[in-house]
C-alpha atoms as a PDB file:
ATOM      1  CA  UNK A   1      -3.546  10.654  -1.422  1.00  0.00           C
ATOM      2  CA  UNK A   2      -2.915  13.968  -0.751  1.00  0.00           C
ATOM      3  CA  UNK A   3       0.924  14.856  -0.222  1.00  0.00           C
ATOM      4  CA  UNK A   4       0.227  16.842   2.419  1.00  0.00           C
ATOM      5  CA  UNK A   5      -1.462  13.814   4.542  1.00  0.00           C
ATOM      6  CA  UNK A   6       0.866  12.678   7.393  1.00  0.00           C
ATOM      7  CA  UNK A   7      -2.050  11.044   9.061  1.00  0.00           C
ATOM      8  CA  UNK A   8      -3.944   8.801   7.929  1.00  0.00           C
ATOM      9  CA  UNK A   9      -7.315   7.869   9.374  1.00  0.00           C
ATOM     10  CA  UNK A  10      -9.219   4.497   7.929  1.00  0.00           C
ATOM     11  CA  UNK A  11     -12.132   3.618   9.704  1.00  0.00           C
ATOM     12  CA  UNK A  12     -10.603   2.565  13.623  1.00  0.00           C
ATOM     13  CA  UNK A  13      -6.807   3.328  12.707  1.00  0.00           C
ATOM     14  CA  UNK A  14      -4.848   6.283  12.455  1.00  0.00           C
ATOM     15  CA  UNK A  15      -1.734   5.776  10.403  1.00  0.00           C
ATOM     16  CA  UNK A  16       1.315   8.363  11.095  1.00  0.00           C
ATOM     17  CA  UNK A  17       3.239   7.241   7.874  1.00  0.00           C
ATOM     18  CA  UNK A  18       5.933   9.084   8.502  1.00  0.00           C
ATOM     19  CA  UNK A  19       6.709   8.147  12.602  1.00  0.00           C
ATOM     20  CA  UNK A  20       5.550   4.531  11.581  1.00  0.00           C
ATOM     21  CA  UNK A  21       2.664   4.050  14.040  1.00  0.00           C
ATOM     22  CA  UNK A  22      -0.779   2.858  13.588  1.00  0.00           C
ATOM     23  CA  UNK A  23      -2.972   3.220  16.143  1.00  0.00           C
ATOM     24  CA  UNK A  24      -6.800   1.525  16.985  1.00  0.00           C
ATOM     25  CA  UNK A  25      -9.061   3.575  18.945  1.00  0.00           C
ATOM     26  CA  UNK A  26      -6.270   5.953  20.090  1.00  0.00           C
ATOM     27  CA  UNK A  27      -3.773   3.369  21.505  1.00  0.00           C
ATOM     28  CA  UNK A  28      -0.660   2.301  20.021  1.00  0.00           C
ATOM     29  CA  UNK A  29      -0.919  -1.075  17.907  1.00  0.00           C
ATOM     30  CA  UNK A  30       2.736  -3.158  17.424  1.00  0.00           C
ATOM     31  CA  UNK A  31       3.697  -3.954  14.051  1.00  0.00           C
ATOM     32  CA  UNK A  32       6.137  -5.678  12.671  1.00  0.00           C
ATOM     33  CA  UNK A  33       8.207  -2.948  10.463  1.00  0.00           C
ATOM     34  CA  UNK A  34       7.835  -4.848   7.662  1.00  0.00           C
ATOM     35  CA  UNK A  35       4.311  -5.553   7.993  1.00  0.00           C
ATOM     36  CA  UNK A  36       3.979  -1.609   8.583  1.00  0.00           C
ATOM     37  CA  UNK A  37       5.685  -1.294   4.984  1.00  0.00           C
ATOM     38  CA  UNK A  38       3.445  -3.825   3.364  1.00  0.00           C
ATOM     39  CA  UNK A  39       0.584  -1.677   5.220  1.00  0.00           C
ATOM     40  CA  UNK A  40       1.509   1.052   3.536  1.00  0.00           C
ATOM     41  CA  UNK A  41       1.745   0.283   0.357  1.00  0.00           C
ATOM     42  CA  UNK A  42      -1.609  -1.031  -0.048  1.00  0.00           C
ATOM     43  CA  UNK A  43      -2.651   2.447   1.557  1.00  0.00           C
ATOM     44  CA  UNK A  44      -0.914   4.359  -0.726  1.00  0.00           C
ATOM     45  CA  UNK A  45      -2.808   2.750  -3.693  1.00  0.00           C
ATOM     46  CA  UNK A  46      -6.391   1.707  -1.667  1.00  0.00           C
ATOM     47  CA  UNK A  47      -8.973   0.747  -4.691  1.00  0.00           C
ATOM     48  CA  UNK A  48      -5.951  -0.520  -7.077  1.00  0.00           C
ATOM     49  CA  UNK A  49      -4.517  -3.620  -7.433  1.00  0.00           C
ATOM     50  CA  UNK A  50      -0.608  -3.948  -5.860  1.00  0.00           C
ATOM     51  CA  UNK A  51       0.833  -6.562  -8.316  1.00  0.00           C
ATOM     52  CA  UNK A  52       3.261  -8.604  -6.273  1.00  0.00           C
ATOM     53  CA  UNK A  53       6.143  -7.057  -7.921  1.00  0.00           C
ATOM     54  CA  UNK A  54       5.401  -3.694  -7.004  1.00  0.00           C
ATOM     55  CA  UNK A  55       4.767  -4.938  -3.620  1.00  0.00           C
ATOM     56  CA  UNK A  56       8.630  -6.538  -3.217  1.00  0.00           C
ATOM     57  CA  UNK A  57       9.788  -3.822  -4.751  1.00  0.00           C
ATOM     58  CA  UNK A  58       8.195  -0.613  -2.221  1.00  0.00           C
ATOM     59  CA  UNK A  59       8.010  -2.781   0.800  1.00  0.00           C
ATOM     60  CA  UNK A  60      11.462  -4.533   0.306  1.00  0.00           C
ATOM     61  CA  UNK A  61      13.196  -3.565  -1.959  1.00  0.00           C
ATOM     62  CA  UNK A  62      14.608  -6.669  -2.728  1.00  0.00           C
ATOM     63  CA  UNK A  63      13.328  -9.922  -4.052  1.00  0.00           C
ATOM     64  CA  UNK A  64      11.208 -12.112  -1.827  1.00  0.00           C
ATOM     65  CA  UNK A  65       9.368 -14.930  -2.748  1.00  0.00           C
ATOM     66  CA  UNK A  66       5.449 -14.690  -3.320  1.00  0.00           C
ATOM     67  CA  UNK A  67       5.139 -16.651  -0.172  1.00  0.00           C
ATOM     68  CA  UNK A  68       7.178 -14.550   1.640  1.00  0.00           C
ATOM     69  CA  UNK A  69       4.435 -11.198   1.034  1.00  0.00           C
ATOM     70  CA  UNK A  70       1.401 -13.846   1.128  1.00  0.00           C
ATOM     71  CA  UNK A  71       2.864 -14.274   4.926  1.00  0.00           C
ATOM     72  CA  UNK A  72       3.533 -11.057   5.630  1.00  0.00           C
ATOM     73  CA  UNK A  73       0.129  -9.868   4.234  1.00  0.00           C
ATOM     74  CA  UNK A  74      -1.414 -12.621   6.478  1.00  0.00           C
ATOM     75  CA  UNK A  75       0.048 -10.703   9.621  1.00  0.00           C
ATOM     76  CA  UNK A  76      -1.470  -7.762   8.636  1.00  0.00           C
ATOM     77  CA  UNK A  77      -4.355  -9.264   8.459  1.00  0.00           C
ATOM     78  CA  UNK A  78      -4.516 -11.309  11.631  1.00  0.00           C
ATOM     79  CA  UNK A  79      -3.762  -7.365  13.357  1.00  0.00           C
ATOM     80  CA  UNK A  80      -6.194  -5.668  11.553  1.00  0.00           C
ATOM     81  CA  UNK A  81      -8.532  -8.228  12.988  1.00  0.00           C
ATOM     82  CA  UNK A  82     -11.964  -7.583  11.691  1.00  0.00           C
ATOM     83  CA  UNK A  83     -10.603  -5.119   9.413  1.00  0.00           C
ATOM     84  CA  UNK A  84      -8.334  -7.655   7.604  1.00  0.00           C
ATOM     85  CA  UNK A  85     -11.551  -8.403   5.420  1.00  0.00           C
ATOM     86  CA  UNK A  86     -10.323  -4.812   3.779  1.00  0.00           C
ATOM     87  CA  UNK A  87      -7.471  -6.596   2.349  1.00  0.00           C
ATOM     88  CA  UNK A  88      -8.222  -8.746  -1.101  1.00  0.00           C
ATOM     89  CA  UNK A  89      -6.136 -11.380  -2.774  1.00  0.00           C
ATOM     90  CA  UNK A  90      -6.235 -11.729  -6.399  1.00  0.00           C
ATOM     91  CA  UNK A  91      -4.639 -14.694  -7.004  1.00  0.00           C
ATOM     92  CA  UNK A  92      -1.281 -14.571  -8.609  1.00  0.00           C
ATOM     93  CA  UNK A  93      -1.821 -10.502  -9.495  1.00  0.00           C
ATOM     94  CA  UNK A  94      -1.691  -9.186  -6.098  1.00  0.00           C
ATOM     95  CA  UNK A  95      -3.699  -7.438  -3.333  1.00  0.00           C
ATOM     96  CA  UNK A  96      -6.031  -4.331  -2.838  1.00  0.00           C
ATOM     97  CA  UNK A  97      -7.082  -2.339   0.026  1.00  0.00           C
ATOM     98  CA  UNK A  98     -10.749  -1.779  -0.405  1.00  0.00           C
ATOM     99  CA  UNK A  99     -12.512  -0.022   1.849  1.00  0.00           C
ATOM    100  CA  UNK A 100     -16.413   0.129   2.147  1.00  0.00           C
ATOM    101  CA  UNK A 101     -18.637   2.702   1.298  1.00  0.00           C
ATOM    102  CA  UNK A 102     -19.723   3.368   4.287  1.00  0.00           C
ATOM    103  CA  UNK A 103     -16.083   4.253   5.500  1.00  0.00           C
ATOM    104  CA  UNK A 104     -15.854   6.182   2.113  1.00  0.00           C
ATOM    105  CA  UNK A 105     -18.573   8.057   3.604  1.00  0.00           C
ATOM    106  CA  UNK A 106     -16.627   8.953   7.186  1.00  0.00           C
ATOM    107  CA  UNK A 107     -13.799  10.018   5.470  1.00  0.00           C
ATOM    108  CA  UNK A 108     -15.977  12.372   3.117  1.00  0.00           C
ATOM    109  CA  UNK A 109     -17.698  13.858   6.889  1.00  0.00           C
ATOM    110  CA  UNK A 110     -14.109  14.270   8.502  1.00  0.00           C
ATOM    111  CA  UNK A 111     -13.137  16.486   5.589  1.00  0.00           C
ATOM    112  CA  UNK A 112     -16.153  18.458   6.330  1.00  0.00           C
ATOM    113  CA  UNK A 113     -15.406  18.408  10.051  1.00  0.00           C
ATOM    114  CA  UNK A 114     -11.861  19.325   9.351  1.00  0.00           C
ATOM    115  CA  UNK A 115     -13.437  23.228   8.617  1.00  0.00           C
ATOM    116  CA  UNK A 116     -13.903  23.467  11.929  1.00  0.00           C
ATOM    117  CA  UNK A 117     -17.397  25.673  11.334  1.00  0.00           C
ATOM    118  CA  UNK A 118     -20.883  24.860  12.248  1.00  0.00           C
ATOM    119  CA  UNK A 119     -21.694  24.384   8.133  1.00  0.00           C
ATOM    120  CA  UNK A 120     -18.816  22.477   7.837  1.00  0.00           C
ATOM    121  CA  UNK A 121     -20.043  19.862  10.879  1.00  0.00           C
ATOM    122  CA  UNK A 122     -23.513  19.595   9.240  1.00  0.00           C
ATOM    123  CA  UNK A 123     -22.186  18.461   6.005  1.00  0.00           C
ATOM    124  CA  UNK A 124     -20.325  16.088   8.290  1.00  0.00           C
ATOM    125  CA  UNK A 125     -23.050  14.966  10.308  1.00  0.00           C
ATOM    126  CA  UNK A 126     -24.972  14.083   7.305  1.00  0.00           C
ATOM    127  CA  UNK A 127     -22.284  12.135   5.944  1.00  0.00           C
ATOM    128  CA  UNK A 128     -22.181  10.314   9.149  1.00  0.00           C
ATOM    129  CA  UNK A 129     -25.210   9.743   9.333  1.00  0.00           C
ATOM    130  CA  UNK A 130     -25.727   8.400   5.568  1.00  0.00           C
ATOM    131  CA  UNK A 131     -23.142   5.841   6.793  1.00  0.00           C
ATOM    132  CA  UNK A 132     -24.594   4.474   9.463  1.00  0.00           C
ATOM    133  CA  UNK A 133     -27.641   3.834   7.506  1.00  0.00           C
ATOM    134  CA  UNK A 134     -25.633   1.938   5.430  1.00  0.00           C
ATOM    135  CA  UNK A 135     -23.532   0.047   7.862  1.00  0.00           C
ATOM    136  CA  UNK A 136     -25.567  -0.192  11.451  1.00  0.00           C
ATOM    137  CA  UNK A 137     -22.919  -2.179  13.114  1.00  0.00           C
ATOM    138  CA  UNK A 138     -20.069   0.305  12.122  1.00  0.00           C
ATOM    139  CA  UNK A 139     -18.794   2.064  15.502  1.00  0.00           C
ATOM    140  CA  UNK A 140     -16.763   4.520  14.171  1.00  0.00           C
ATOM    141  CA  UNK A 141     -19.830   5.711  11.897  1.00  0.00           C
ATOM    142  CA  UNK A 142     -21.940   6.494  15.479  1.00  0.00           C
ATOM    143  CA  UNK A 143     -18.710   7.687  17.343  1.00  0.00           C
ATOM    144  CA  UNK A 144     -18.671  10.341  14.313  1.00  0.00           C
ATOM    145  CA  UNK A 145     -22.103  11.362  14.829  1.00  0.00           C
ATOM    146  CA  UNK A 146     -21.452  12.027  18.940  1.00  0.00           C
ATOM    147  CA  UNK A 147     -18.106  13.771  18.439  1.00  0.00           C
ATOM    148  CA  UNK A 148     -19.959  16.348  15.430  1.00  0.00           C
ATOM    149  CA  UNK A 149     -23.110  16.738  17.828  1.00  0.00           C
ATOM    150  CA  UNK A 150     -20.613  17.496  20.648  1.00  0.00           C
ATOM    151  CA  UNK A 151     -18.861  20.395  18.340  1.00  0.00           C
ATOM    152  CA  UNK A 152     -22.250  21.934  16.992  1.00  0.00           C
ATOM    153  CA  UNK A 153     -22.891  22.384  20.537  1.00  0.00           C
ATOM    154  CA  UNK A 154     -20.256  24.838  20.376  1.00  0.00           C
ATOM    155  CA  UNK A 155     -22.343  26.762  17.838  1.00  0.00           C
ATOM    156  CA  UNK A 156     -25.440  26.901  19.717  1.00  0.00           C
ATOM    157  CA  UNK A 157     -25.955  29.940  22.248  1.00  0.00           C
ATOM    158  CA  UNK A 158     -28.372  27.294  24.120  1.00  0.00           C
ATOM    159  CA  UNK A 159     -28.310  24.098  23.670  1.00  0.00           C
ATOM    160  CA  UNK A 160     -31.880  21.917  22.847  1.00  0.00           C
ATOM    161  CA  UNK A 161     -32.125  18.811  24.633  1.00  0.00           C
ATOM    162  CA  UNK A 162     -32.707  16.757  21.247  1.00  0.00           C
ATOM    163  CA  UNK A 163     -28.582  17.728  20.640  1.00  0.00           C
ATOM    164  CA  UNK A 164     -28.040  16.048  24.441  1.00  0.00           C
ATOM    165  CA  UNK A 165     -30.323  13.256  23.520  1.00  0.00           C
ATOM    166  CA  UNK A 166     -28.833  12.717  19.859  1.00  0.00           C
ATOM    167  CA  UNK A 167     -25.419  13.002  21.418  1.00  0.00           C
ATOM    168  CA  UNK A 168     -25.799  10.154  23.946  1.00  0.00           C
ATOM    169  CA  UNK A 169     -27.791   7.718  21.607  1.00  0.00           C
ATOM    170  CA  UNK A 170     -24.857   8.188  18.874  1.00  0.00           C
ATOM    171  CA  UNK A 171     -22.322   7.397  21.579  1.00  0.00           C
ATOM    172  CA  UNK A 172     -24.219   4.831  23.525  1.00  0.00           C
ATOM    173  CA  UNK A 173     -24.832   2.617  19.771  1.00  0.00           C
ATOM    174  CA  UNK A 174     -20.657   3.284  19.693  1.00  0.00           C
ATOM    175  CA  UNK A 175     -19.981   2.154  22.980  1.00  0.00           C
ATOM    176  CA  UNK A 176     -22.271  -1.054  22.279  1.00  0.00           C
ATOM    177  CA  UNK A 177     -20.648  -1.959  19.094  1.00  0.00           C
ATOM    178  CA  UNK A 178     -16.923  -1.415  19.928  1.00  0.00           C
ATOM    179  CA  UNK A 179     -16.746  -0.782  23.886  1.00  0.00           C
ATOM    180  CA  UNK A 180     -15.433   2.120  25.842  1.00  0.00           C
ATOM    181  CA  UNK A 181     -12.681   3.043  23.728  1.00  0.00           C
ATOM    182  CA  UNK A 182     -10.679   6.129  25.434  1.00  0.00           C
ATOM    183  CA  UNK A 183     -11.536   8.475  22.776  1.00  0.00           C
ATOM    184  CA  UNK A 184     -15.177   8.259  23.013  1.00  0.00           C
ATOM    185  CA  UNK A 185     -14.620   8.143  26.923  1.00  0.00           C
ATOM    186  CA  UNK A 186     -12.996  11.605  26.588  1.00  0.00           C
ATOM    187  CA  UNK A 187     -16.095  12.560  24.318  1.00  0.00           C
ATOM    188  CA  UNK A 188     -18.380  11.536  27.351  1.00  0.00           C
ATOM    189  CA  UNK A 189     -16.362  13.198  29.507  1.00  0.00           C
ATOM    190  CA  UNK A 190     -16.059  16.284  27.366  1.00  0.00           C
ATOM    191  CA  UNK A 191     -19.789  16.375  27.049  1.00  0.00           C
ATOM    192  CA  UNK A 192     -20.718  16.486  30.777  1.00  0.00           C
ATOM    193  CA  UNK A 193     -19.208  20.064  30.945  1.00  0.00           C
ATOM    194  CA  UNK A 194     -20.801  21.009  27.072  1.00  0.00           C
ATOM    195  CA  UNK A 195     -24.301  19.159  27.864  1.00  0.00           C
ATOM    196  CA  UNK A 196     -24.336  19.217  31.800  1.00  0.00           C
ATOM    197  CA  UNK A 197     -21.959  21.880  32.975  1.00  0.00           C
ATOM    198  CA  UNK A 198     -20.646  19.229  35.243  1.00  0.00           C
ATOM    199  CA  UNK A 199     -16.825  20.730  35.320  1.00  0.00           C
ATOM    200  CA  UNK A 200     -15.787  18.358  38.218  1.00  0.00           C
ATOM    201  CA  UNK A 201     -17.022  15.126  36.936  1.00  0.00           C
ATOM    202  CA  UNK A 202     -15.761  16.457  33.753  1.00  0.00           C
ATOM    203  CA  UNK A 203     -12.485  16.598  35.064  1.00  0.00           C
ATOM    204  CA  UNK A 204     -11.628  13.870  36.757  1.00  0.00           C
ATOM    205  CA  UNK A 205     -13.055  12.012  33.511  1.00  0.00           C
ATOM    206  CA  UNK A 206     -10.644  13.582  31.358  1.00  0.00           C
ATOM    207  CA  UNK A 207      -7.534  13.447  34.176  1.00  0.00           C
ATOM    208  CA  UNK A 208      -8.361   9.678  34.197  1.00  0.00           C
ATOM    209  CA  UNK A 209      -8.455   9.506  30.332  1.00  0.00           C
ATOM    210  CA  UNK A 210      -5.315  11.137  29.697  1.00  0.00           C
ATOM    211  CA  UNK A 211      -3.355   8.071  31.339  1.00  0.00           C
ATOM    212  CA  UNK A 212      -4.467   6.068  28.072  1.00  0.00           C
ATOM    213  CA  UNK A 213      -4.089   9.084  25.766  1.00  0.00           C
ATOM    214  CA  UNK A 214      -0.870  10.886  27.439  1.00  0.00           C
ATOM    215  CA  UNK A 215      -0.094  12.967  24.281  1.00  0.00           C
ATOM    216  CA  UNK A 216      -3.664  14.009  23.078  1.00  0.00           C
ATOM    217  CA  UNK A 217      -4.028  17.203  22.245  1.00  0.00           C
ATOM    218  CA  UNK A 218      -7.541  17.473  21.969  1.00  0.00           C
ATOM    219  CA  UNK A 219      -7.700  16.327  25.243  1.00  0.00           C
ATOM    220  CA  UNK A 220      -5.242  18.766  26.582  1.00  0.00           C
ATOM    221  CA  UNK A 221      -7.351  21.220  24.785  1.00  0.00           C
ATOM    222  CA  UNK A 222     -10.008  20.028  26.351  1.00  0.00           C
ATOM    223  CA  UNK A 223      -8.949  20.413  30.253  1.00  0.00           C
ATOM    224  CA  UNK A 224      -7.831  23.794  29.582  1.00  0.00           C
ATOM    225  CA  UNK A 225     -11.613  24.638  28.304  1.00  0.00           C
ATOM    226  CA  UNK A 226     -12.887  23.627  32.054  1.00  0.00           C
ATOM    227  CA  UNK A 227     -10.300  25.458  33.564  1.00  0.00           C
ATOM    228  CA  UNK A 228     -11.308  28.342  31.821  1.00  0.00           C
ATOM    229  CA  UNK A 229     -14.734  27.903  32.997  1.00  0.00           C
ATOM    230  CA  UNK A 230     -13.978  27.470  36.278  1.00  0.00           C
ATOM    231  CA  UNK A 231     -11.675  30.313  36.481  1.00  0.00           C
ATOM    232  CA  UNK A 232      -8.773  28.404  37.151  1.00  0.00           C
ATOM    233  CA  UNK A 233      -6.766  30.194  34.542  1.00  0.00           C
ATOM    234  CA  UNK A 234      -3.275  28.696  35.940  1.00  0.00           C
ATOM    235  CA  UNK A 235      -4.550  24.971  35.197  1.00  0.00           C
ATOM    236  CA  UNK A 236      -5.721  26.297  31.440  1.00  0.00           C
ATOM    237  CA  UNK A 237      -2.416  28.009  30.988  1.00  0.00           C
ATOM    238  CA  UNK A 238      -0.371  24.536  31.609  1.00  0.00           C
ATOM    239  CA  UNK A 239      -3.234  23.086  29.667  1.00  0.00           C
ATOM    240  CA  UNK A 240      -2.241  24.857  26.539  1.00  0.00           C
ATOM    241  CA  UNK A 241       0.881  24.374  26.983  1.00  0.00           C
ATOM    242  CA  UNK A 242       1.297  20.896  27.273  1.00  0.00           C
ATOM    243  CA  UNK A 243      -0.990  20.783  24.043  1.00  0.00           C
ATOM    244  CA  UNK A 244       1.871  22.960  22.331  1.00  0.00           C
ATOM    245  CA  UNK A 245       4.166  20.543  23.696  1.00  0.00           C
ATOM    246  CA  UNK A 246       2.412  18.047  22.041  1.00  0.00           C
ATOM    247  CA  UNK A 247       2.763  20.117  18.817  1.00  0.00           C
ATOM    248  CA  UNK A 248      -0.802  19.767  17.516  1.00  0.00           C
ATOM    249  CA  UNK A 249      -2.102  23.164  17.498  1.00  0.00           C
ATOM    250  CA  UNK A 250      -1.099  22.326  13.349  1.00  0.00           C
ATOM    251  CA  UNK A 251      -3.822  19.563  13.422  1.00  0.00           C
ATOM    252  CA  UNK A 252      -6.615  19.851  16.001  1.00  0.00           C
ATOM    253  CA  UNK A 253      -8.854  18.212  13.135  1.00  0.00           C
ATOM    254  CA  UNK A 254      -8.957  14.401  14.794  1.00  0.00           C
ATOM    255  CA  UNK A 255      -8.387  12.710  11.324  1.00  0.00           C
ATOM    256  CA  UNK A 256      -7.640  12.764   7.810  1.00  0.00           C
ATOM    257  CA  UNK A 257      -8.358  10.251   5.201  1.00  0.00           C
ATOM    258  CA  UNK A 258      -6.917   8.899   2.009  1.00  0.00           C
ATOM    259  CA  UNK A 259      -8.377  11.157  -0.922  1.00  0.00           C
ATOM    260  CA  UNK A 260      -9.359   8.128  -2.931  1.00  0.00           C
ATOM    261  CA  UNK A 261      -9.803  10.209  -6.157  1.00  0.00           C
ATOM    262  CA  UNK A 262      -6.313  11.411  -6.073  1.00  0.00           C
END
């Protein structure tokens, strides 16, 4: 892992390991702190096997019994939900974090995404894409695919229809698989101003999202990119400003992963 890495993104969850939070989809999941430590850990080391030891030692930091992390990792588990399968036991060595090759894949597209240029989001999109094909029923491999069509938009000077089409098939296979999760609802809001020019509908969308995502920048961002549009350069002042405020103009890439090779 790169030391730079603050934020963590593996496949639904964004880990902040140095505020402690993990969040699913955007909102704020509650973890015990100690199951946040053992969490860590096996981050920190994803693909290797965490003898027990090592595991009582970085999460504790004391001496616990074997039954006492096999609990704890149990926990983690049972939060993860789904994504508890990530976690392996190897009985009486330890545990791993592995993480499939099709998330291997996502995190390989949102370093391409994180350039932030129209080569760097078709690298990305292929990524995303190869992922999908490998996984069908992963969510955040489609929602990748809608948010990169969304940004090449940017690129275009006119935009096909077969981006407004792709865009809405990735995010309707998304919202099938996982639900209306707020950040692909502030995608579909974002893209009825890109793809539509909708700004009102666009609006309210995003003035509705940002009770579930208070502190998002890129949806702060966002709102002050339909202000603009409209003319309303007041509302796209305060608009930047609470996404200062939110001190995230360092970041506006949505995630970064785990550099498994490091």
């Amino acid at each position: 892992m790169t030391g730079a890495a603050r934020e963590i993104a593996l496949g639904p969850f964004r880990v902040d390991l140095t505020d402690t939070r993990v969040l699913r989809d955007g909102i704020e999941m509650d973890l015990r702190p100690q199951v946040f430590r053992v969490f860590k850990v096996l981050i920190q080391n994803h693909g290797r096997l965490v003898e027990y030891s090592r595991i009582m030692r970085e999460a504790w930091d004391v001496h616990v019994s074997r039954h006492t992390v096999a609990s704890t990792v149990n926990e983690l588990k049972n939060v993860l939900d789904k994504q508890g399968d990530w976690i392996v036991c190897r009985p009486k060595l330890g545990y791993l974090l592995e993480i499939p090759e099709s998330e291997d894949m996502i995190r390989r597209g949102w370093l391409f995404w994180n350039q932030n240029t129209r080569t760097g989001y078709e690298d990305a999109l292929k990524c995303f894409q190869r992922a999908a094909e490998n996984d069908a029923g992963n969510p955040q491999a489609f929602a990748a695919i809608s948010s990169t069509y969304l940004m090449l938009a940017g690129f275009l000077p006119r935009i096909p229809g077969e981006i407004h089409g792709a865009f809405l098939e990735a995010h309707n296979r998304a919202v099938a698989l996982c639900g209306m999760t707020p950040q692909l609802r502030l995608d579909r809001a974002f893209g009825l101003y890109v793809f539509e020019q909708k700004l009102a509908e666009a609006e309210a969308e995003l003035l509705a999202v940002r009770r579930e995502l208070p502190d998002s920048v890129h949806l702060a961002i966002r709102l002050a990119l339909i202000y603009l549009a409209g003319g309303r350069l007041e509302g796209a002042r305060a608009a930047m400003l609470e996404a200062l405020a939110a001190n995230a103009l360092d970041g506006l890439a949505p995630r970064q992963y785990v550099d498994k090779s490091a």
